[in-house]
PDB file of N, CA and C in Angstrom:
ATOM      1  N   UNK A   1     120.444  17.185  63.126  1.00  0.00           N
ATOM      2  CA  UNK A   1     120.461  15.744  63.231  1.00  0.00           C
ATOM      3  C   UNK A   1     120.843  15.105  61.894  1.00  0.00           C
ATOM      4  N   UNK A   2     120.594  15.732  60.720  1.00  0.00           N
ATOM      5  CA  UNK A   2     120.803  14.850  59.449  1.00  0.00           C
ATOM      6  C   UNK A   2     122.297  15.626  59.265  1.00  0.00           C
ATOM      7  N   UNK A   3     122.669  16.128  59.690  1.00  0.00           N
ATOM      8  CA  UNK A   3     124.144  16.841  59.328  1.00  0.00           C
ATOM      9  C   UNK A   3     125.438  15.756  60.004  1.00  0.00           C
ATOM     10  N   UNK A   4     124.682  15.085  61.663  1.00  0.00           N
ATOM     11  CA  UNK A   4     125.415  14.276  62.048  1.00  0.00           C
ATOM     12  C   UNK A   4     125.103  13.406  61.264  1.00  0.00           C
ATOM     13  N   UNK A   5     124.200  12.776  60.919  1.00  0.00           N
ATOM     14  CA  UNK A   5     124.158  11.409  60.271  1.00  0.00           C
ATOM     15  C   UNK A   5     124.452  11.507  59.320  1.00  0.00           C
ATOM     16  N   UNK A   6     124.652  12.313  58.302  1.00  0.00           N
ATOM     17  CA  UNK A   6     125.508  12.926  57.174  1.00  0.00           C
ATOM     18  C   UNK A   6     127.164  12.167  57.437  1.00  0.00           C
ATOM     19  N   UNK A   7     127.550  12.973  58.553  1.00  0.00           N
ATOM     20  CA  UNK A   7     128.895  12.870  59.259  1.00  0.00           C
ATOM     21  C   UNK A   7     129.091  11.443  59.783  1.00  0.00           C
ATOM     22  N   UNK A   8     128.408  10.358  60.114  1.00  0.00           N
ATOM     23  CA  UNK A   8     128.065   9.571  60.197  1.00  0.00           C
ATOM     24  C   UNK A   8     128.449   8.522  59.526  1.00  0.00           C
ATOM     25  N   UNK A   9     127.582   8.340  58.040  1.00  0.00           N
ATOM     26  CA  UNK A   9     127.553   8.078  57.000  1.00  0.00           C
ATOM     27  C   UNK A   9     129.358   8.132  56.507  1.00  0.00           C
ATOM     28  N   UNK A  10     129.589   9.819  56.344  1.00  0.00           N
ATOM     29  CA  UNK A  10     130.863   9.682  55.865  1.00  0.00           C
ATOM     30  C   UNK A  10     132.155   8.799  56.427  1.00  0.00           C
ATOM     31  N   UNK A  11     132.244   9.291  57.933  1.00  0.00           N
ATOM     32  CA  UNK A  11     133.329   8.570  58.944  1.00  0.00           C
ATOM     33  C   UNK A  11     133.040   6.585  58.267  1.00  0.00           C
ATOM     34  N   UNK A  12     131.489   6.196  58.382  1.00  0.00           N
ATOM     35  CA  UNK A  12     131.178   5.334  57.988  1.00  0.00           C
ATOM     36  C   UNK A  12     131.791   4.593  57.174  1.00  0.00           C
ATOM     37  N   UNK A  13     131.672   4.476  55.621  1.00  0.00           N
ATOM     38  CA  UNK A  13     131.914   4.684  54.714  1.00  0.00           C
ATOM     39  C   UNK A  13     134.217   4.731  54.741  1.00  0.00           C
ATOM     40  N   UNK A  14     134.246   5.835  54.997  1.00  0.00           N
ATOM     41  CA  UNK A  14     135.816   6.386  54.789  1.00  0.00           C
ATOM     42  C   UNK A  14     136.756   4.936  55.522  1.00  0.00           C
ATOM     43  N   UNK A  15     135.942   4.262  56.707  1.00  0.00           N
ATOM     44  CA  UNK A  15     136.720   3.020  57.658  1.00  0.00           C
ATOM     45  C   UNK A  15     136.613   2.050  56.608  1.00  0.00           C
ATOM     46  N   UNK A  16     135.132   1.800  55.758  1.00  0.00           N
ATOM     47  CA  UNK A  16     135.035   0.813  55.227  1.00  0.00           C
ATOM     48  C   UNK A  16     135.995   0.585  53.908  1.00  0.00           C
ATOM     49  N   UNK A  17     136.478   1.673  53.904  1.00  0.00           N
ATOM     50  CA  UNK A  17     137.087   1.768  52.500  1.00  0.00           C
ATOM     51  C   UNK A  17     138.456   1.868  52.724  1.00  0.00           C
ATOM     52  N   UNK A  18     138.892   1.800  54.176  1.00  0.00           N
ATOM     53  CA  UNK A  18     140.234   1.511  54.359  1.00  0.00           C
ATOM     54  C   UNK A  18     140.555  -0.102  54.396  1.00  0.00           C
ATOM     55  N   UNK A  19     139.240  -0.906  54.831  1.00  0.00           N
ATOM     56  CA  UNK A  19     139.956  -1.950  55.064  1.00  0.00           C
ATOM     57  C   UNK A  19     139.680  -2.913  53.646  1.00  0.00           C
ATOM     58  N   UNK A  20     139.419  -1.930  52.359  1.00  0.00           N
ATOM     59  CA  UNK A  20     139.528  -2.795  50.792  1.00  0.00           C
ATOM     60  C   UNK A  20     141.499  -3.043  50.435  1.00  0.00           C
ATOM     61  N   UNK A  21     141.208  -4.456  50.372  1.00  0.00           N
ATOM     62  CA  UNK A  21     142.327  -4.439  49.648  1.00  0.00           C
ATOM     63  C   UNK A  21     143.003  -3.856  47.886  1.00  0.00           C
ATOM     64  N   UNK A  22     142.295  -3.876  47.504  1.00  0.00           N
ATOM     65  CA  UNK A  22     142.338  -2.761  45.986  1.00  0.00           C
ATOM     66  C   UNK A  22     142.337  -1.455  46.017  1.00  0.00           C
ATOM     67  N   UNK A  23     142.219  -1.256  47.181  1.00  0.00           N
ATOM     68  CA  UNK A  23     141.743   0.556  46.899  1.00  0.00           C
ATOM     69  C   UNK A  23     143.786   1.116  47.471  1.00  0.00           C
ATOM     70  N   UNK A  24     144.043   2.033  46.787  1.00  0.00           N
ATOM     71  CA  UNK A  24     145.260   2.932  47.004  1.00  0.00           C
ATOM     72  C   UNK A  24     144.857   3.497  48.181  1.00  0.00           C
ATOM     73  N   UNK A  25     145.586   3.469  48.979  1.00  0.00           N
ATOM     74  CA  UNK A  25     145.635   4.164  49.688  1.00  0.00           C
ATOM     75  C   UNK A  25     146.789   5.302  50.792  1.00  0.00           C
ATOM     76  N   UNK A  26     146.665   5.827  51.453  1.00  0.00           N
ATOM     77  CA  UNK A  26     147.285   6.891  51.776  1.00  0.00           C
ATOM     78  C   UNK A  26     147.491   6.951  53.445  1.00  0.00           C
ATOM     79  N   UNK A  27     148.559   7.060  53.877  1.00  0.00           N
ATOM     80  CA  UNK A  27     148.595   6.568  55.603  1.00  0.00           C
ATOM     81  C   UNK A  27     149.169   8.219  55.244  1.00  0.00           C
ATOM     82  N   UNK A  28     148.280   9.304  55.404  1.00  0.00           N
ATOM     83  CA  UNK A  28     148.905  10.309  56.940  1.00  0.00           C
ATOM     84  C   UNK A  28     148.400  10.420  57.704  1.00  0.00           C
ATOM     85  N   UNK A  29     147.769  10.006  58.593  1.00  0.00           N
ATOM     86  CA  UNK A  29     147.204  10.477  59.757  1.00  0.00           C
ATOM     87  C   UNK A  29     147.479   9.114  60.492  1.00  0.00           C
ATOM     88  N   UNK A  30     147.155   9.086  61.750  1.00  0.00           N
ATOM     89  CA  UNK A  30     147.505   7.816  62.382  1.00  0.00           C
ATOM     90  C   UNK A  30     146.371   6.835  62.641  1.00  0.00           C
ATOM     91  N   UNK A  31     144.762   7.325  62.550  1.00  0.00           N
ATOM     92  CA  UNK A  31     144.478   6.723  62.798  1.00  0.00           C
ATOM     93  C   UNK A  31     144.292   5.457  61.438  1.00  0.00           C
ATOM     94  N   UNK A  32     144.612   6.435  60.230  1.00  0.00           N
ATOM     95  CA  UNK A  32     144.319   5.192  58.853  1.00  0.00           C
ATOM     96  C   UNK A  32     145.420   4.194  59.047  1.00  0.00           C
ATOM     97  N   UNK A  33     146.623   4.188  59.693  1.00  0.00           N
ATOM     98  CA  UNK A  33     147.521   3.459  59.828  1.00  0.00           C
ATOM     99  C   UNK A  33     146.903   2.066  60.513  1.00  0.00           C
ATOM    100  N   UNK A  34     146.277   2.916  62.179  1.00  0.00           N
ATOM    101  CA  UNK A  34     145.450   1.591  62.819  1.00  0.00           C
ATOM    102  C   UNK A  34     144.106   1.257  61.915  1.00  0.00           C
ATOM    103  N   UNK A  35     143.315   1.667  60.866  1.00  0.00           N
ATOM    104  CA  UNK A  35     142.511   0.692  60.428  1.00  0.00           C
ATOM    105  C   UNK A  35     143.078  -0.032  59.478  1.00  0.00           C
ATOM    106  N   UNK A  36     144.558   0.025  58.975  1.00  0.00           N
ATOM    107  CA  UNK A  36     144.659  -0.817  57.949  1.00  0.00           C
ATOM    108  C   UNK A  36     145.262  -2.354  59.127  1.00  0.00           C
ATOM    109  N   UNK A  37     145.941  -1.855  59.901  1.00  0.00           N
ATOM    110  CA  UNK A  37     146.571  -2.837  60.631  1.00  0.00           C
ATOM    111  C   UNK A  37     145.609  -3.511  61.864  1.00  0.00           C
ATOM    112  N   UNK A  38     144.270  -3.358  61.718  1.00  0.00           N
ATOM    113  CA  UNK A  38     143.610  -3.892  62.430  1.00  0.00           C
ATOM    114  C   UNK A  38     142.029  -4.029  61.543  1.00  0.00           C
ATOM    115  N   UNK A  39     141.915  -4.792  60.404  1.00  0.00           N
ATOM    116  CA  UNK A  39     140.749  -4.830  59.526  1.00  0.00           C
ATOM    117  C   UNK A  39     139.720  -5.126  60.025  1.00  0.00           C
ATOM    118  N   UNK A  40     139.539  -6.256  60.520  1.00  0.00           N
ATOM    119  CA  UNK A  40     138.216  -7.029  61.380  1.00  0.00           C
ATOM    120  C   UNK A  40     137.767  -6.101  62.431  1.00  0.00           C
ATOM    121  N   UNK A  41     138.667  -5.107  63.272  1.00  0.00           N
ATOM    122  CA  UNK A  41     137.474  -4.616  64.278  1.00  0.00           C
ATOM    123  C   UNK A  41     136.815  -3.669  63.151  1.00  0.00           C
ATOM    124  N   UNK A  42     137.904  -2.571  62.294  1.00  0.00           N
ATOM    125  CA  UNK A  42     137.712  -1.763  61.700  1.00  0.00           C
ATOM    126  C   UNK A  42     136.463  -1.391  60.818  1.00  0.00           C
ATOM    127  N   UNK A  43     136.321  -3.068  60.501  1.00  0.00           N
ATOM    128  CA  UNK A  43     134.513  -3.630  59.489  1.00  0.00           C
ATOM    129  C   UNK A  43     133.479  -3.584  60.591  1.00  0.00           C
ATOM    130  N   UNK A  44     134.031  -3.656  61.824  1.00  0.00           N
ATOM    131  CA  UNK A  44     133.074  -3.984  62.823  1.00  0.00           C
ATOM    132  C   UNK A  44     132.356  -2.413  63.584  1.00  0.00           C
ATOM    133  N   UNK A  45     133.691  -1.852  63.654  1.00  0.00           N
ATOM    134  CA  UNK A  45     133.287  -0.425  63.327  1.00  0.00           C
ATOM    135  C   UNK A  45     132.624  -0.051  62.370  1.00  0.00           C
ATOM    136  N   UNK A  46     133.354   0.237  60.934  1.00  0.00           N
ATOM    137  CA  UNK A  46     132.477   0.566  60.201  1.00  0.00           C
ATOM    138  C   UNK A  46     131.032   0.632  59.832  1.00  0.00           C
ATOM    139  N   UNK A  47     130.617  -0.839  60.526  1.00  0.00           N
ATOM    140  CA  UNK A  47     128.909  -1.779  60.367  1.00  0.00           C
ATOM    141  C   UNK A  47     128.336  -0.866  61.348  1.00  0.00           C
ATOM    142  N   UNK A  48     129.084  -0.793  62.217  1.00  0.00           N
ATOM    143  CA  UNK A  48     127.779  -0.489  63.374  1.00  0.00           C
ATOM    144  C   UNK A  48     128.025   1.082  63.098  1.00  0.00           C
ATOM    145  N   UNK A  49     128.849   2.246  62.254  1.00  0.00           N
ATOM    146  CA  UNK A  49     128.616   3.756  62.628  1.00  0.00           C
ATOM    147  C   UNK A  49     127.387   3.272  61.018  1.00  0.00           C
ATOM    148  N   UNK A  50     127.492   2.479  60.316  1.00  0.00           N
ATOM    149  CA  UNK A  50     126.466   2.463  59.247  1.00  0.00           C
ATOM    150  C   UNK A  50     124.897   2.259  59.850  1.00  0.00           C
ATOM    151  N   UNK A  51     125.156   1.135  60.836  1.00  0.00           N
ATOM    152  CA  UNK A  51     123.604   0.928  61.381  1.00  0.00           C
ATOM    153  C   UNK A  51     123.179   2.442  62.543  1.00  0.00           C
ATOM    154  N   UNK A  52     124.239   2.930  63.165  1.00  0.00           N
ATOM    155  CA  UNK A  52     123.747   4.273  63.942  1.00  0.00           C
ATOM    156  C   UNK A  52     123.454   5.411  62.915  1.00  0.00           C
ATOM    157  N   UNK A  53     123.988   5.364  61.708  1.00  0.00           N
ATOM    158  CA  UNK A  53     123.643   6.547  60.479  1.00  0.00           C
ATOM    159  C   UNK A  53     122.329   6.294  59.934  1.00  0.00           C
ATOM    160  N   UNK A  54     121.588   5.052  60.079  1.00  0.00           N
ATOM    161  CA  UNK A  54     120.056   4.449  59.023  1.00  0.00           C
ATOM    162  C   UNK A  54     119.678   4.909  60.423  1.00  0.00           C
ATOM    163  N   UNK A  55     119.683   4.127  61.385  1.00  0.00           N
ATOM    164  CA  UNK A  55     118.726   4.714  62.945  1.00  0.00           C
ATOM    165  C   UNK A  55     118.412   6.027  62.894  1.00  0.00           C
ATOM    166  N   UNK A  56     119.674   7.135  63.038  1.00  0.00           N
ATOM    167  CA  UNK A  56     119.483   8.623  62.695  1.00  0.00           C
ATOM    168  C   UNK A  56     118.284   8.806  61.919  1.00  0.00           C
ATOM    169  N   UNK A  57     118.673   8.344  60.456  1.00  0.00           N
ATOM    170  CA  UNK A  57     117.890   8.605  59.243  1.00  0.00           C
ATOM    171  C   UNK A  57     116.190   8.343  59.643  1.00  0.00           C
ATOM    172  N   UNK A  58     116.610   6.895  60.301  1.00  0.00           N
ATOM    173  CA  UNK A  58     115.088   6.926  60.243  1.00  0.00           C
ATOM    174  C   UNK A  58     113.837   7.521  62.033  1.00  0.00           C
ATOM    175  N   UNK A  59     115.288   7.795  62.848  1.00  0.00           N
ATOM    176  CA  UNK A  59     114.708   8.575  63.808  1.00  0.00           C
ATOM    177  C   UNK A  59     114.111  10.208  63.499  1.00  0.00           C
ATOM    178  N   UNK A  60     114.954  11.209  62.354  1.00  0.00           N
ATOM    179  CA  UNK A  60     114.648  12.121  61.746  1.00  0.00           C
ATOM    180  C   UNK A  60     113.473  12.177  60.314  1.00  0.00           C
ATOM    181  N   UNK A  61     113.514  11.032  60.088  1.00  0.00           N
ATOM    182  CA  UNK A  61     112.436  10.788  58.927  1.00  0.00           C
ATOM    183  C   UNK A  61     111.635   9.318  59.213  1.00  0.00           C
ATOM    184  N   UNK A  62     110.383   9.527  58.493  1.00  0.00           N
ATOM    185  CA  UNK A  62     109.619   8.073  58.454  1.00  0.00           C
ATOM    186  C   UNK A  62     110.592   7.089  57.806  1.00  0.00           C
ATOM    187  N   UNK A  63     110.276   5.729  58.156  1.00  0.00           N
ATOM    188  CA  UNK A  63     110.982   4.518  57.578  1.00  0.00           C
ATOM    189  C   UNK A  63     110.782   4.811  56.126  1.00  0.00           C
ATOM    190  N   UNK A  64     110.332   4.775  55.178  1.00  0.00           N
ATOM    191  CA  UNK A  64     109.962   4.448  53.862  1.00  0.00           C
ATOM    192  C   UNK A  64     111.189   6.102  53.336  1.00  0.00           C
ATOM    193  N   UNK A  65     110.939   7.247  53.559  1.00  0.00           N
ATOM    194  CA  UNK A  65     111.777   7.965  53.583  1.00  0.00           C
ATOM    195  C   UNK A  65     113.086   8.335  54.303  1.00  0.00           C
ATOM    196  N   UNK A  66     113.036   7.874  55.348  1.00  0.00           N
ATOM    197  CA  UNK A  66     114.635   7.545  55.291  1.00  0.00           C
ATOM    198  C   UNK A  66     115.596   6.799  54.879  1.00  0.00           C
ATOM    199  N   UNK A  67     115.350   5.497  54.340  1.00  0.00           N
ATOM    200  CA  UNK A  67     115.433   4.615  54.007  1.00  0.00           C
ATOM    201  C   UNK A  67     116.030   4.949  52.466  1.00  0.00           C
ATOM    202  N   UNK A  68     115.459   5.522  52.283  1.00  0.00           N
ATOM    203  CA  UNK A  68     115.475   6.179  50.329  1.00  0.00           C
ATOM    204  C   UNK A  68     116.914   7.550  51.279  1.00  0.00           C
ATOM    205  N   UNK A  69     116.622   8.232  51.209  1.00  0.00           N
ATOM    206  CA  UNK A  69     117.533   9.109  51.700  1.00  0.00           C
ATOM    207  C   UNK A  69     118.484   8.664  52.644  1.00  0.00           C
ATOM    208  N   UNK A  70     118.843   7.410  53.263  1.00  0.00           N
ATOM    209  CA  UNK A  70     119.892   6.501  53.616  1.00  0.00           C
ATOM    210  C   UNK A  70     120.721   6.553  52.523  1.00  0.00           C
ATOM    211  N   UNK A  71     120.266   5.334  51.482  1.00  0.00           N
ATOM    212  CA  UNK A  71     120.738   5.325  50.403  1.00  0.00           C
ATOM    213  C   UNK A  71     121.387   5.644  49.673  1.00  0.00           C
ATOM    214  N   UNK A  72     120.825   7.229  49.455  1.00  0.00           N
ATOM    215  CA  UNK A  72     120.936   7.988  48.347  1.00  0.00           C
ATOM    216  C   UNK A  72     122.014   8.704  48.955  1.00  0.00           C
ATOM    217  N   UNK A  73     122.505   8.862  50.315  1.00  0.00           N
ATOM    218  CA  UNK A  73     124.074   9.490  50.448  1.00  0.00           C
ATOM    219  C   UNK A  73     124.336   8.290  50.900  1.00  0.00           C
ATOM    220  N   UNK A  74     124.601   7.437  51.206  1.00  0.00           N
ATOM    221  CA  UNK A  74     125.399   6.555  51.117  1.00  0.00           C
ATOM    222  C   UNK A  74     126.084   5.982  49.774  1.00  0.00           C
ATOM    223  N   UNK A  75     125.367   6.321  48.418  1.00  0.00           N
ATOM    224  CA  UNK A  75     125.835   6.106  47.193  1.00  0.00           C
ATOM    225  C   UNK A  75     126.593   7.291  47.023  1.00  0.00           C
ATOM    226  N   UNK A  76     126.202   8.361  47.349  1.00  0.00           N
ATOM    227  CA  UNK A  76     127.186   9.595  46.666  1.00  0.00           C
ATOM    228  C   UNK A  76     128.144  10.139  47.706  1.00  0.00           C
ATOM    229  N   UNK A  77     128.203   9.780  49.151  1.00  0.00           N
ATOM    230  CA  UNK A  77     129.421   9.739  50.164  1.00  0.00           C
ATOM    231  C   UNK A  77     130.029   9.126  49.387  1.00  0.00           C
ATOM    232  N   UNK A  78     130.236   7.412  49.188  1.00  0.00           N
ATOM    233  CA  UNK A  78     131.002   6.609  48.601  1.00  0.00           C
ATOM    234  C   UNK A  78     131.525   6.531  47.045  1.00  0.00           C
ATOM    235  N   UNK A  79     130.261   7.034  46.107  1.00  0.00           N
ATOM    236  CA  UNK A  79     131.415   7.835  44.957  1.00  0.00           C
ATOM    237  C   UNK A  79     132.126   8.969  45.458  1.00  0.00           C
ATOM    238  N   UNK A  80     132.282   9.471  46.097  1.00  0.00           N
ATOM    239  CA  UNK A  80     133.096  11.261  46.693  1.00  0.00           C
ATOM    240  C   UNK A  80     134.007  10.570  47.032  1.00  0.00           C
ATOM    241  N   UNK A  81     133.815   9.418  47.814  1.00  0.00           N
ATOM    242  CA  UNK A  81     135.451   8.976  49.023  1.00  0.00           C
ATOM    243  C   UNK A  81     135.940   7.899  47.398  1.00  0.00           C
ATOM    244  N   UNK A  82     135.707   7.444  46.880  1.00  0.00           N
ATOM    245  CA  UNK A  82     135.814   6.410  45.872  1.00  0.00           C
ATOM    246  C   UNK A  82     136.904   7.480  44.864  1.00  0.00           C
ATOM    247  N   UNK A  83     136.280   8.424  44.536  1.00  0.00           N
ATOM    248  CA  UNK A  83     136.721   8.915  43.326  1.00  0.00           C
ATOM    249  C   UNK A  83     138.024   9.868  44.230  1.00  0.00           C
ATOM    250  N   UNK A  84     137.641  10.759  45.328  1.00  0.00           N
ATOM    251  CA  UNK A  84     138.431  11.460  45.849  1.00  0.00           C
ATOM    252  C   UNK A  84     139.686  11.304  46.705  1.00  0.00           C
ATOM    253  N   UNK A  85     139.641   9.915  47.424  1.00  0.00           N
ATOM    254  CA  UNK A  85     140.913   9.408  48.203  1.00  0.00           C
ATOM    255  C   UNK A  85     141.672   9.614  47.865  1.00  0.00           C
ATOM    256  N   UNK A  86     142.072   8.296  46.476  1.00  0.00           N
ATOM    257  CA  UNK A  86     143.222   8.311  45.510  1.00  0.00           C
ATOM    258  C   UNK A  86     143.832   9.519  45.478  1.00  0.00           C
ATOM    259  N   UNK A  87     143.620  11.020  45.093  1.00  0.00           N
ATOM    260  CA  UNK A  87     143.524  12.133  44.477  1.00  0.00           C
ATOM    261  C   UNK A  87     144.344  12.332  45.921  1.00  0.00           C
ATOM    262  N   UNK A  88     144.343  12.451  46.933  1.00  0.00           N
ATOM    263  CA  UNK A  88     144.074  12.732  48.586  1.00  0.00           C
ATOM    264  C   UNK A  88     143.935  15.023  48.130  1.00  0.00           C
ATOM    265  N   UNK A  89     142.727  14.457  47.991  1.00  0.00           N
ATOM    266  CA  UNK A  89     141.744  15.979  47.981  1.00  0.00           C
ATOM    267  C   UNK A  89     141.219  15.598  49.532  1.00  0.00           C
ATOM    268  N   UNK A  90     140.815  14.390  50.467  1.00  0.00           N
ATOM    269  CA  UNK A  90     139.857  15.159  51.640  1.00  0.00           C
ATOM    270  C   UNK A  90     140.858  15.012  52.692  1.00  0.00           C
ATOM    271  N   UNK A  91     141.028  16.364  53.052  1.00  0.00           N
ATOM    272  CA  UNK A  91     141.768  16.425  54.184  1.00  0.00           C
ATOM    273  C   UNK A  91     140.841  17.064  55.347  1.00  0.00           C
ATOM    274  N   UNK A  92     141.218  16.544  56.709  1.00  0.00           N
ATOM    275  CA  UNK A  92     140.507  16.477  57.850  1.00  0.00           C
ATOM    276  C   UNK A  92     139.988  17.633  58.219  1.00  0.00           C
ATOM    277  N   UNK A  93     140.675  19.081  57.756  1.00  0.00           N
ATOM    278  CA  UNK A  93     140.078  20.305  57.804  1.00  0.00           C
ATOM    279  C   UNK A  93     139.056  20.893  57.154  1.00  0.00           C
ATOM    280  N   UNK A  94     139.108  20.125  55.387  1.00  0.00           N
ATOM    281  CA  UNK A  94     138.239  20.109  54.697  1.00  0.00           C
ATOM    282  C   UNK A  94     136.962  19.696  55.263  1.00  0.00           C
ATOM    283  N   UNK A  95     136.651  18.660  55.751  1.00  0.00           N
ATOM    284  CA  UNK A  95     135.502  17.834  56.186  1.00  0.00           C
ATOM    285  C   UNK A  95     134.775  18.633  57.030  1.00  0.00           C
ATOM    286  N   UNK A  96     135.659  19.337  57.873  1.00  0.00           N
ATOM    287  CA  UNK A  96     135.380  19.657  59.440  1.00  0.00           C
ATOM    288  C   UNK A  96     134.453  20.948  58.619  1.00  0.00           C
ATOM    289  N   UNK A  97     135.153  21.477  58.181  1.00  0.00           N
ATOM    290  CA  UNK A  97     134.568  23.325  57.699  1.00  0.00           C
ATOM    291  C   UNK A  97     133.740  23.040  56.836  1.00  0.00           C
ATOM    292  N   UNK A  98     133.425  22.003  55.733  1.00  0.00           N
ATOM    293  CA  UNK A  98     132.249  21.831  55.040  1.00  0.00           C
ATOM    294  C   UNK A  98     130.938  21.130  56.234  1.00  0.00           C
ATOM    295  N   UNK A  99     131.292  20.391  57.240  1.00  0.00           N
ATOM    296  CA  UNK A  99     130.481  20.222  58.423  1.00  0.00           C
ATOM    297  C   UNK A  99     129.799  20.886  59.267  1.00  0.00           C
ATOM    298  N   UNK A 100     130.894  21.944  59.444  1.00  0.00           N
ATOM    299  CA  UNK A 100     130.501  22.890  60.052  1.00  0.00           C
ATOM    300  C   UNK A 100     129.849  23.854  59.310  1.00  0.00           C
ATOM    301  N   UNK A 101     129.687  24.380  57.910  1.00  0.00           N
ATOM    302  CA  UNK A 101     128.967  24.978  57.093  1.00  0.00           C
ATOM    303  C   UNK A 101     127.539  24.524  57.163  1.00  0.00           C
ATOM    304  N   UNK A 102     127.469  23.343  56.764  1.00  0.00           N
ATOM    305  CA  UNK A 102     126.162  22.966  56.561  1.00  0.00           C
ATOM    306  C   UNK A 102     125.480  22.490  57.791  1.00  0.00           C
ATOM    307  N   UNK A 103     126.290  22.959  59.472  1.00  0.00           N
ATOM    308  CA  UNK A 103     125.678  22.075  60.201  1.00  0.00           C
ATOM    309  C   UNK A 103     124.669  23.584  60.450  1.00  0.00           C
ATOM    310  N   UNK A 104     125.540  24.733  60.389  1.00  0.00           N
ATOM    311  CA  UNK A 104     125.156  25.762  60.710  1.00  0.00           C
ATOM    312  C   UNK A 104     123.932  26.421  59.579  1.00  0.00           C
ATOM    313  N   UNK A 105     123.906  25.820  58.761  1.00  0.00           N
ATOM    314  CA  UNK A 105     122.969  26.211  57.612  1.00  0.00           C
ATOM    315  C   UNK A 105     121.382  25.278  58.143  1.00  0.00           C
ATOM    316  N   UNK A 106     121.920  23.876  58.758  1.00  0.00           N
ATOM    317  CA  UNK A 106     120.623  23.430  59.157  1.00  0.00           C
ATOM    318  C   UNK A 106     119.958  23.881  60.482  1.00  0.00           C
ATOM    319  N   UNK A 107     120.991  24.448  61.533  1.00  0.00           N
ATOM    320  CA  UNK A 107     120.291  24.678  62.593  1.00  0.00           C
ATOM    321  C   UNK A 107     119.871  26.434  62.133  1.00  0.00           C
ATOM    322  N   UNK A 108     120.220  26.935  61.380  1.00  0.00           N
ATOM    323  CA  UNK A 108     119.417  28.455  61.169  1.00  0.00           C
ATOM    324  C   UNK A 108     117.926  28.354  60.319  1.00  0.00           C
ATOM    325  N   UNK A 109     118.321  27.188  59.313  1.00  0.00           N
ATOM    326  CA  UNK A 109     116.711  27.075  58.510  1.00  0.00           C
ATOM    327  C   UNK A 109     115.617  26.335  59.186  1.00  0.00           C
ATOM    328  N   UNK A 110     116.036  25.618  60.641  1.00  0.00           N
ATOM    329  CA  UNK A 110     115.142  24.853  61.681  1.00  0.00           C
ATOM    330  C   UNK A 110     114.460  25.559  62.522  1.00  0.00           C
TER     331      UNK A 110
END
């Protein structure tokens, strides 16, 4: 459950940061094409996979601790996508196999 909301968080995050006007950005794939050319739903998206990623958080943890651990990847998703876009280091395979690493690391230590 925190691996999706992990995943969550990121997808989160990655929409919101398409529809900045300052940020460089990079159209290969098609769907970054439709969030640049459609901003307003795209924020609207973005808001609500952010409010289903804190729900997660705080359906898997108490409020007072999820809340803190919301946060705390939501600051370091967004330095990773911040610092890493530009660069275009995350590619869609990347994501998937580091996802799938750690999804499989949480359901064996559960």
């Amino acid at each position: 459950m925190i691996t999706i909301a992990s995943l969550i968080v990121f997808l989160a995050f990655y929409t919101l940061y398409y529809t900045s006007k300052r940020a460089t950005l990079s159209y290969d794939l098609g769907f970054e094409k439709w969030m640049k050319s459609n901003p307003k739903l795209t924020k609207y998206v973005g808001l609500g996979l952010l409010l289903l990623a804190y729900s997660l958080w705080l359906v898997t943890q108490s409020l007072c601790c999820g809340t803190l651990m919301f946060f705390i990847q939501l600051m370091t998703v967004g330095s990773l996508i911040i610092i890493l876009a530009p660069l275009k280091k995350i590619s869609p395979f990347a994501i998937i196999a580091l996802f799938a690493i750690v999804a499989i690391i949480e359901f064996y230590y559960n």
